[in-house]
C-alpha atoms as a PDB file:
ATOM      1  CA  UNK A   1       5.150  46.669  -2.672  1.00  0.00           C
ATOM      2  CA  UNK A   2       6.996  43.878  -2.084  1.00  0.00           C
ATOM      3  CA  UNK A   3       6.028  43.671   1.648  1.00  0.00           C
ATOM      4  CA  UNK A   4       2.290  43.934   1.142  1.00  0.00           C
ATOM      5  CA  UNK A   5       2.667  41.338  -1.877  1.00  0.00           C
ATOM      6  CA  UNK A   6       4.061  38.958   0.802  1.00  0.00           C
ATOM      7  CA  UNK A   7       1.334  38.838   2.820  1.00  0.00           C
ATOM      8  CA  UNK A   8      -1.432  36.782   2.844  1.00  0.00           C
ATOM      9  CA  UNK A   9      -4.257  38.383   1.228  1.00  0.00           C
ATOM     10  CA  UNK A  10      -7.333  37.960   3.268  1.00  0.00           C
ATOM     11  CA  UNK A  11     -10.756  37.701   0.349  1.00  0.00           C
ATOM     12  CA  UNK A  12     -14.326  38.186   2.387  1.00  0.00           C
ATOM     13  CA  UNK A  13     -16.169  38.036  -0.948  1.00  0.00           C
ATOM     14  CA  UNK A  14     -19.136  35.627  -0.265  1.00  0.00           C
ATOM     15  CA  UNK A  15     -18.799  33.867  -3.223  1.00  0.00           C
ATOM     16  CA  UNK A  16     -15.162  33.682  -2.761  1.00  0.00           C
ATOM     17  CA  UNK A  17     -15.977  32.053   0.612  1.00  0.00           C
ATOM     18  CA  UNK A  18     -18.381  29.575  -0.540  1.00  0.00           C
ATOM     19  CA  UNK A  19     -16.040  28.319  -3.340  1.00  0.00           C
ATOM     20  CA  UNK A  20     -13.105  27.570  -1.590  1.00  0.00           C
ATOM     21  CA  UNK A  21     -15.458  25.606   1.542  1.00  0.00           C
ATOM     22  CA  UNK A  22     -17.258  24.050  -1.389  1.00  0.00           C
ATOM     23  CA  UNK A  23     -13.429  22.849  -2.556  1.00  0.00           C
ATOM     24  CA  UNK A  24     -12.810  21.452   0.898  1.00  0.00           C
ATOM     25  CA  UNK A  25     -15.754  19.161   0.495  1.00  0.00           C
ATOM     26  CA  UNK A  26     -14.700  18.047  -2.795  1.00  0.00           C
ATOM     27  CA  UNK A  27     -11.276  17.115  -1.528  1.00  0.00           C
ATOM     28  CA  UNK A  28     -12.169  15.073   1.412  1.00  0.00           C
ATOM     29  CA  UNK A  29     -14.756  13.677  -0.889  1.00  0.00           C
ATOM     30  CA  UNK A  30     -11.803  12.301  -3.313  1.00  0.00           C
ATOM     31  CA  UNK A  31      -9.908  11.394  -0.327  1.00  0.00           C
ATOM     32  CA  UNK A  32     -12.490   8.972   0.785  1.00  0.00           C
ATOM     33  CA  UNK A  33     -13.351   7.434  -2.519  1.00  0.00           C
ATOM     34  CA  UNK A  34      -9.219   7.090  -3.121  1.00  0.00           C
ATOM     35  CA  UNK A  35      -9.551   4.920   0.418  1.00  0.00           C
ATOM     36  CA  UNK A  36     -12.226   3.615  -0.421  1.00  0.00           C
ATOM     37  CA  UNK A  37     -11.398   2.226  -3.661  1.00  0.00           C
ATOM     38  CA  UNK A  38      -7.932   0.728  -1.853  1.00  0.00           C
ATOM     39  CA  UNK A  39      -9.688  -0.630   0.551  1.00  0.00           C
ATOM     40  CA  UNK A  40     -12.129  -2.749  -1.602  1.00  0.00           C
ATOM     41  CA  UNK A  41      -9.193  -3.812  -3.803  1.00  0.00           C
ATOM     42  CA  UNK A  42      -7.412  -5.238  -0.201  1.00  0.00           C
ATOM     43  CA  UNK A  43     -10.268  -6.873   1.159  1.00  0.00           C
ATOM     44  CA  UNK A  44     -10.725  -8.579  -2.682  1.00  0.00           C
ATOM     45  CA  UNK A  45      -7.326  -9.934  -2.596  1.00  0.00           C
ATOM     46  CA  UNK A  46      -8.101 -10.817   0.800  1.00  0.00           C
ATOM     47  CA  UNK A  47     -11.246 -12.672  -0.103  1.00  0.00           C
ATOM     48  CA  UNK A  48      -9.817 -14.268  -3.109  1.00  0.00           C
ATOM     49  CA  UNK A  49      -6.327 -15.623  -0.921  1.00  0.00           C
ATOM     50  CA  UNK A  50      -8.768 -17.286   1.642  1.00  0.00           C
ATOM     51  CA  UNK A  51     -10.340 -18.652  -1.001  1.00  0.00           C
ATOM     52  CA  UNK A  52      -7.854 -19.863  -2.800  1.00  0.00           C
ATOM     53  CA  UNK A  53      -6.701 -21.715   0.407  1.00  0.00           C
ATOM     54  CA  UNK A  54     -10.036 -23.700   0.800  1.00  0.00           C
ATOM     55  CA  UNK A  55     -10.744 -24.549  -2.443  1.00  0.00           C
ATOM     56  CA  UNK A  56      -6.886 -25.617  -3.227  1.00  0.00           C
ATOM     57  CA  UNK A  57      -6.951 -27.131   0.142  1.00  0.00           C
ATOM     58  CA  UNK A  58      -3.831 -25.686   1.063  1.00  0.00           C
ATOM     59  CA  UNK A  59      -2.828 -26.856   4.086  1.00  0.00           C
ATOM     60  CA  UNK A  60      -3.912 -30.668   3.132  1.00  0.00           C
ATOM     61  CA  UNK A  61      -1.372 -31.106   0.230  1.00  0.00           C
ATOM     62  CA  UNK A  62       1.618 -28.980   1.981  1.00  0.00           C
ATOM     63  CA  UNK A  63       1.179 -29.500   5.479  1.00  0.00           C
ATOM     64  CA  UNK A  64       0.300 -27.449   8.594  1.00  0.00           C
ATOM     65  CA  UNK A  65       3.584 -25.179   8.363  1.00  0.00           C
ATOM     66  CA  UNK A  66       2.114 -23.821   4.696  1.00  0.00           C
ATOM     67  CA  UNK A  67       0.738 -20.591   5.967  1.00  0.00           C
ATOM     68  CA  UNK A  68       4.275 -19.830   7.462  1.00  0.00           C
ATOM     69  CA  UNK A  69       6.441 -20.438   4.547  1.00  0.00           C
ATOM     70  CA  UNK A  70       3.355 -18.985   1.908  1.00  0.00           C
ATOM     71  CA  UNK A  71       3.836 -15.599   4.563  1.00  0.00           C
ATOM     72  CA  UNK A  72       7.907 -15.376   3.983  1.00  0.00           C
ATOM     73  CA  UNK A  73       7.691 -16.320   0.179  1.00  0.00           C
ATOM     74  CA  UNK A  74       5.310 -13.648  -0.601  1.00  0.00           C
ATOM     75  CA  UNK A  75       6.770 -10.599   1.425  1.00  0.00           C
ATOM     76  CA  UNK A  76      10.144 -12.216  -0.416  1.00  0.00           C
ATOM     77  CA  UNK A  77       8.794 -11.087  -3.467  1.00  0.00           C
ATOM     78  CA  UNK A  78       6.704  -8.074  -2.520  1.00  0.00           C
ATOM     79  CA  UNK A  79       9.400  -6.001   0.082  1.00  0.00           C
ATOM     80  CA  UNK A  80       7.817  -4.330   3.047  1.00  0.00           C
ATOM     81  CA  UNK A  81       4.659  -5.955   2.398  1.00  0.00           C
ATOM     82  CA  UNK A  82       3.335  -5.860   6.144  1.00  0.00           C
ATOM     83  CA  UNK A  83      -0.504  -7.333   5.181  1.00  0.00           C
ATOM     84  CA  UNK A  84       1.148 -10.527   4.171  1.00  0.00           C
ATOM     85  CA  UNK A  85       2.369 -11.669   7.699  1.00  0.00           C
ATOM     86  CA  UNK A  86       1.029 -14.965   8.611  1.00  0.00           C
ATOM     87  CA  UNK A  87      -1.536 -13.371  10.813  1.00  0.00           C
ATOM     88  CA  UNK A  88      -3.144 -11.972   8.143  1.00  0.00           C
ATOM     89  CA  UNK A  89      -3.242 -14.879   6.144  1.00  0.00           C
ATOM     90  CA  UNK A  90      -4.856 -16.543   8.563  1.00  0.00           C
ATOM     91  CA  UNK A  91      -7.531 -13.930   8.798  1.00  0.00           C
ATOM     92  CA  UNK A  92      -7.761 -14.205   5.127  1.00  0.00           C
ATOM     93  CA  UNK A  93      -9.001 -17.881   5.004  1.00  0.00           C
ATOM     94  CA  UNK A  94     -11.147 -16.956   7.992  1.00  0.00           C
ATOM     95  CA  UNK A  95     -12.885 -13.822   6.420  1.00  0.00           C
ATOM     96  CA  UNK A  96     -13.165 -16.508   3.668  1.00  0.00           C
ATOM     97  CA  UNK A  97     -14.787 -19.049   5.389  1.00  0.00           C
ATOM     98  CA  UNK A  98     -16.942 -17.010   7.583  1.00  0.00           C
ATOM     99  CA  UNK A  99     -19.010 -14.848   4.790  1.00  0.00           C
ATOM    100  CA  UNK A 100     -19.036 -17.892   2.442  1.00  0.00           C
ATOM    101  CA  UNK A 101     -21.011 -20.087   5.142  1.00  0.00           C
ATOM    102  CA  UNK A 102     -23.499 -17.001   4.683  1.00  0.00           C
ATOM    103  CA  UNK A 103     -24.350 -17.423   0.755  1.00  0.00           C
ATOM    104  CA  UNK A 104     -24.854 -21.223   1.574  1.00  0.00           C
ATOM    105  CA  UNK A 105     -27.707 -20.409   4.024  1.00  0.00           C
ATOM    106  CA  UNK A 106     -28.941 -16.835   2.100  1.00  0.00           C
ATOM    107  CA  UNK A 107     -28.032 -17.412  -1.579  1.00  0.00           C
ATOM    108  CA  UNK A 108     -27.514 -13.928  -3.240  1.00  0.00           C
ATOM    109  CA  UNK A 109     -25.310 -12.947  -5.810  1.00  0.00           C
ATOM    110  CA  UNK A 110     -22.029 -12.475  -4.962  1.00  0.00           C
ATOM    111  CA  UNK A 111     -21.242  -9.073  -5.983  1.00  0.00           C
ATOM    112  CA  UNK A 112     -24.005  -7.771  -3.671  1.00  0.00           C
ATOM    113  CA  UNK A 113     -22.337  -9.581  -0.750  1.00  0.00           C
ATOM    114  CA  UNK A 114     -19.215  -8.199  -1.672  1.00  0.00           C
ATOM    115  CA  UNK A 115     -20.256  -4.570  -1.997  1.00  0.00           C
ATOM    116  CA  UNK A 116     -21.200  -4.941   1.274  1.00  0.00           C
ATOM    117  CA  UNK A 117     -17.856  -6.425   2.534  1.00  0.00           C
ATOM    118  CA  UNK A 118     -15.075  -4.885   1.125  1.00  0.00           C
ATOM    119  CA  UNK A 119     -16.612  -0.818   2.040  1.00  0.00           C
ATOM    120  CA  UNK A 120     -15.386  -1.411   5.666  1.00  0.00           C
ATOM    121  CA  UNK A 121     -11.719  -1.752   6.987  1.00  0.00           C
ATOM    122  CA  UNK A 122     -10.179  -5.028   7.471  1.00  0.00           C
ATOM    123  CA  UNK A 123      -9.427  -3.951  10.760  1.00  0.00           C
ATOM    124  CA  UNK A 124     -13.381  -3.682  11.614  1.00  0.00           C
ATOM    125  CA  UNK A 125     -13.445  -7.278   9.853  1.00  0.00           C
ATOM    126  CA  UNK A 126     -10.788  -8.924  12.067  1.00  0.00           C
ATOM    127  CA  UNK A 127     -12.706  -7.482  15.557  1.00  0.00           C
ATOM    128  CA  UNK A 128     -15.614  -9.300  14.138  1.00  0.00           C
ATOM    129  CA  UNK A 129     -13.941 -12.376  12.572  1.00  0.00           C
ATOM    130  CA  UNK A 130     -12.868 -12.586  16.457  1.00  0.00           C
ATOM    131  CA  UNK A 131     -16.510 -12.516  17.559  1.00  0.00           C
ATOM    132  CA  UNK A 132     -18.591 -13.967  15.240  1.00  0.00           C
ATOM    133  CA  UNK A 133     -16.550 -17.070  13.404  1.00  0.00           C
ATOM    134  CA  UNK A 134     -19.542 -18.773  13.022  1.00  0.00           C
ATOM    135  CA  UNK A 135     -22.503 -16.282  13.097  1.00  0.00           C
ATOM    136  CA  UNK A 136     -22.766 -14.439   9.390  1.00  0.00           C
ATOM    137  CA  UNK A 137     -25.529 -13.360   9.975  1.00  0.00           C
ATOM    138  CA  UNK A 138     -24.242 -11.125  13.148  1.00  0.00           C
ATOM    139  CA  UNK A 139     -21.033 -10.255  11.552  1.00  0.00           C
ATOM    140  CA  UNK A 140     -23.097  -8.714   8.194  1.00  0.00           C
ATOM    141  CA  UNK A 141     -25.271  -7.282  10.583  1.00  0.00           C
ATOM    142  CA  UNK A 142     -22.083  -4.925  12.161  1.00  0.00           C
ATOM    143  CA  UNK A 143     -20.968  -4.775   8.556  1.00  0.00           C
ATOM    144  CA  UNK A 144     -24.157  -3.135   7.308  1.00  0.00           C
ATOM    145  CA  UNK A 145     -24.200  -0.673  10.980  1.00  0.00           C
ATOM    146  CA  UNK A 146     -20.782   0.269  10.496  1.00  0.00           C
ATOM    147  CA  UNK A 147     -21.141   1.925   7.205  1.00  0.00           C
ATOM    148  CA  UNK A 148     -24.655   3.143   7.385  1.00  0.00           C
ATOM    149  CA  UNK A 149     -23.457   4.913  10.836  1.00  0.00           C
ATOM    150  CA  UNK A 150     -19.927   5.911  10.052  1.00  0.00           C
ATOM    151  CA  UNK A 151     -18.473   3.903  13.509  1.00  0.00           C
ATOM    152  CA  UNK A 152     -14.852   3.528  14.370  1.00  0.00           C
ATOM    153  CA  UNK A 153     -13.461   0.577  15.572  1.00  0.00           C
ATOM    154  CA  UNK A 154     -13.599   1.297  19.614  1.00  0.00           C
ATOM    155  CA  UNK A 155     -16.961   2.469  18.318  1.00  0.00           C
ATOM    156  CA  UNK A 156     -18.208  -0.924  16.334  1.00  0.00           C
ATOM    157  CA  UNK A 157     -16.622  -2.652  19.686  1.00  0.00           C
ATOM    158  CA  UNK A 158     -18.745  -1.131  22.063  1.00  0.00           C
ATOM    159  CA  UNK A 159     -21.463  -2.222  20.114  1.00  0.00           C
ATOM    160  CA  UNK A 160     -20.864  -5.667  20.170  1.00  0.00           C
ATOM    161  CA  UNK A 161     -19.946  -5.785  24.023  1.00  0.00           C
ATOM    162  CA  UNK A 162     -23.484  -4.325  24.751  1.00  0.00           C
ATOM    163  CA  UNK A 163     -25.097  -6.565  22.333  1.00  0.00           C
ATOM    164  CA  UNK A 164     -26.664  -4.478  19.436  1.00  0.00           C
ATOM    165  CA  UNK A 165     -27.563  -7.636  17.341  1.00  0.00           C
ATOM    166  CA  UNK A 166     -29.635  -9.300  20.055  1.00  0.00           C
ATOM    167  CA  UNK A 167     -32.125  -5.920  20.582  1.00  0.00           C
ATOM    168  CA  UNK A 168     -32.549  -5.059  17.342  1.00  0.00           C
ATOM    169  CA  UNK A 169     -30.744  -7.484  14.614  1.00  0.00           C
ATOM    170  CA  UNK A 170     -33.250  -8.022  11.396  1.00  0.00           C
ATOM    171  CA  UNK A 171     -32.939  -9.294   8.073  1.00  0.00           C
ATOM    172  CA  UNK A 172     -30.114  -7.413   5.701  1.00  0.00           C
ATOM    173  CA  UNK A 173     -31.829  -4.534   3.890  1.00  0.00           C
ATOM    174  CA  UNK A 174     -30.686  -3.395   0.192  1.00  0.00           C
ATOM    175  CA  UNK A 175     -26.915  -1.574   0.900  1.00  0.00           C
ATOM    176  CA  UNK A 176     -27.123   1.362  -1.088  1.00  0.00           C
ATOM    177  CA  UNK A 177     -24.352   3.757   0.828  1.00  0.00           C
ATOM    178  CA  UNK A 178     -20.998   3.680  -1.078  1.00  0.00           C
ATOM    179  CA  UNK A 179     -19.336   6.473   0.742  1.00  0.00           C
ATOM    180  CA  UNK A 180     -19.358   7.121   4.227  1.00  0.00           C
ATOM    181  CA  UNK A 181     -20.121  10.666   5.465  1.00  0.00           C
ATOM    182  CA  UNK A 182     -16.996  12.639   4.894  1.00  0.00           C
ATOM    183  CA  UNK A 183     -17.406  13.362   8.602  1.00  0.00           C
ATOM    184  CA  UNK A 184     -17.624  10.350  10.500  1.00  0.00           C
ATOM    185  CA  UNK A 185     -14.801   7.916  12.149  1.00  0.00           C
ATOM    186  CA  UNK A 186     -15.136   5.252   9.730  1.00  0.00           C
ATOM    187  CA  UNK A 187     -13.860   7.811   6.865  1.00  0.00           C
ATOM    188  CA  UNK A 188     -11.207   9.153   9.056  1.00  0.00           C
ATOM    189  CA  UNK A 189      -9.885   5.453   9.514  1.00  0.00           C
ATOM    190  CA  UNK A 190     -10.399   4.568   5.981  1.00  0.00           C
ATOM    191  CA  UNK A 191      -8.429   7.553   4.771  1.00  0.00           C
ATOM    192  CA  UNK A 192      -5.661   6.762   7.492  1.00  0.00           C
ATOM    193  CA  UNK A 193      -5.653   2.774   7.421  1.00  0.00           C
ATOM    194  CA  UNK A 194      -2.042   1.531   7.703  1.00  0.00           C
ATOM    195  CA  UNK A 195      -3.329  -1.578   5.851  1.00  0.00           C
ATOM    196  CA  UNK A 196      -3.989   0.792   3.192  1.00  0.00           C
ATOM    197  CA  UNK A 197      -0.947   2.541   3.005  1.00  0.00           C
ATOM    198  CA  UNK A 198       0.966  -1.613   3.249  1.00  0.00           C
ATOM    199  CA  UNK A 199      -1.009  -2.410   0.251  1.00  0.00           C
ATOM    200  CA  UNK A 200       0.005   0.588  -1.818  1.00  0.00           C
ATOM    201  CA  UNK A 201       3.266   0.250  -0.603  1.00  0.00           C
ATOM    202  CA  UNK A 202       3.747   2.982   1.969  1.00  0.00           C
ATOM    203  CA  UNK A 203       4.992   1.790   5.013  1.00  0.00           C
ATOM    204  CA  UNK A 204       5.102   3.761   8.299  1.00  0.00           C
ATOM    205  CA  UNK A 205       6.482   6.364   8.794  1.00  0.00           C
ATOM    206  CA  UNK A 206       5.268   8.220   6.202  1.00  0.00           C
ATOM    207  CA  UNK A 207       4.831  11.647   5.056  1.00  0.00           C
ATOM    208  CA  UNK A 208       2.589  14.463   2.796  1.00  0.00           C
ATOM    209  CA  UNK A 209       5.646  14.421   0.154  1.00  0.00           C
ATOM    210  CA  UNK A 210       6.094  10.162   0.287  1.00  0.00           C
ATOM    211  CA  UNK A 211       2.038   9.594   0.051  1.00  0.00           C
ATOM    212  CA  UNK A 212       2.037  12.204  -3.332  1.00  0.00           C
ATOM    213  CA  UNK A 213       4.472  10.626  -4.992  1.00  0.00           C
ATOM    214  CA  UNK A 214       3.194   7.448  -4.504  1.00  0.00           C
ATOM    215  CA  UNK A 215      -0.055   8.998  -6.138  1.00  0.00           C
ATOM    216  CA  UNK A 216       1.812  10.714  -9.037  1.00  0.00           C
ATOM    217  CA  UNK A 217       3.338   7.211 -10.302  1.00  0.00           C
ATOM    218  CA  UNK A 218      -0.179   6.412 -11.283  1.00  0.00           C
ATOM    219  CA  UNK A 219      -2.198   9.194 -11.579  1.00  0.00           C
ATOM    220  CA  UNK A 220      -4.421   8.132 -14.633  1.00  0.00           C
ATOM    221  CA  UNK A 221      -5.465   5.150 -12.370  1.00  0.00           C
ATOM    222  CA  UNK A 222      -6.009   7.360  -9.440  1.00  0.00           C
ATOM    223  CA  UNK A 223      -8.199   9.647 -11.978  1.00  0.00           C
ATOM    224  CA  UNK A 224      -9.897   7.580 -13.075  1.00  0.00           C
ATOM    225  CA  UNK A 225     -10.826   6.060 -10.006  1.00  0.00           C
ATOM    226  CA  UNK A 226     -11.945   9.224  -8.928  1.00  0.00           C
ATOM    227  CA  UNK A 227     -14.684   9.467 -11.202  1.00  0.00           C
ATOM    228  CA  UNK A 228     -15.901  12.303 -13.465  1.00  0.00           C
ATOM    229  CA  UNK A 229     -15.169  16.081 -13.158  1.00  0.00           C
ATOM    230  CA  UNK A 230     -11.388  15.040 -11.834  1.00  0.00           C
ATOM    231  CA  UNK A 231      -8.397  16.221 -14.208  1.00  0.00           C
ATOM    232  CA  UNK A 232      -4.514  16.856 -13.788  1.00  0.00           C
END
């Protein structure tokens, strides 16, 4: 008894079937909209640190070196914080400064724009912050293909190498999409973003066991996060 209890017990019940693929989808689906939801809070404090170094003017009142020391003070006080490097920083006041020069010429509220901004990877962002420094207009453009289309980053750059703005670029339409398809690259990257796991404070290597603890410490957050129809 023992023996056949031991192995695993194979159900072909249809309904059985259905359930447990129907399960699968929900998971991924929580899995994305847990990335998702990081992500957006790490591009905000992104958006809000460039910000915060234009509008304080920063670099005027401390000097060029400002970015450097501002880098080492803040991974002083937050440990194996890799997303504060000055790199990064940089990138911050540029992602800043780049999408701002775009509400100047297209005034819109600035939730919509943000919506918009903070569903893709800061990885994707930095590729086009690289590009497009001074074109919004083609940067939102990638923004708005990347999630509608679900690209990857090798993806989103082969795009811009054979010049997708220039044959069919048009005016930003409503973004509606919140998710990406639970199938695409973009959802893969999101889920597996080591800027993600930085800014939740799980740095590489990590593991199954590390990322679930992690999860456990706030798991009314992460519930609620979730949305409705998610309990523990």
């Amino acid at each position: 008894m023992l023996e056949i209890m031991s192995k695993e017990l194979t159900i072909i019940d249809k309904d059985y079937i259905r359930w447990v693929e129907d399960l699968s989808v929900r998971y991924r689906q929580s899995q994305i909209r847990a990335a998702v939801r990081v992500n957006r809070e790490l591009l905000k404090y992104y958006w809000e640190l460039g910000r915060d170094i234009e509008e304080m003017r920063v670099e005027e009142r401390w000097g060029e070196k400002v970015i450097k020391n501002l880098s080492v003070d803040l991974q002083r006080k937050n440990l194996n914080a890799t997303g504060l490097s000055r790199t990064n920083i940089y990138y911050a006041k540029k992602f800043y400064l780049l999408y701002s020069q775009y509400l100047k010429v297209v005034p819109q509220p600035v939730g919509q724009l943000e919506e918009m901004l903070f569903s893709i990877p800061w990885g994707h962002h930095r590729y086009l912050m690289d590009r497009y420094s001074k074109e919004p207009a083609k940067a939102l453009f990638y923004v708005r293909k990347t999630m509608e289309e679900g690209w990857s980053r090798d993806t989103l750059l082969n795009f811009m190498d054979n010049g997708l703005y220039e044959r069919e670029g048009k005016a930003l339409t409503n973004f509606t999409r919140t998710l990406p398809e639970t199938t695409s690259d973009l959802a893969q990257e999101l889920t597996k973003d080591p800027y993600n796991f930085a800014f939740t404070g799980i740095t590489q290597p990590y593991n199954e066991h590390i990322l679930k603890d992690a999860l456990l410490a706030n798991i009314s957050q992460f519930l609620l996060e979730l949305g409705t129809g998610f309990a523990y």
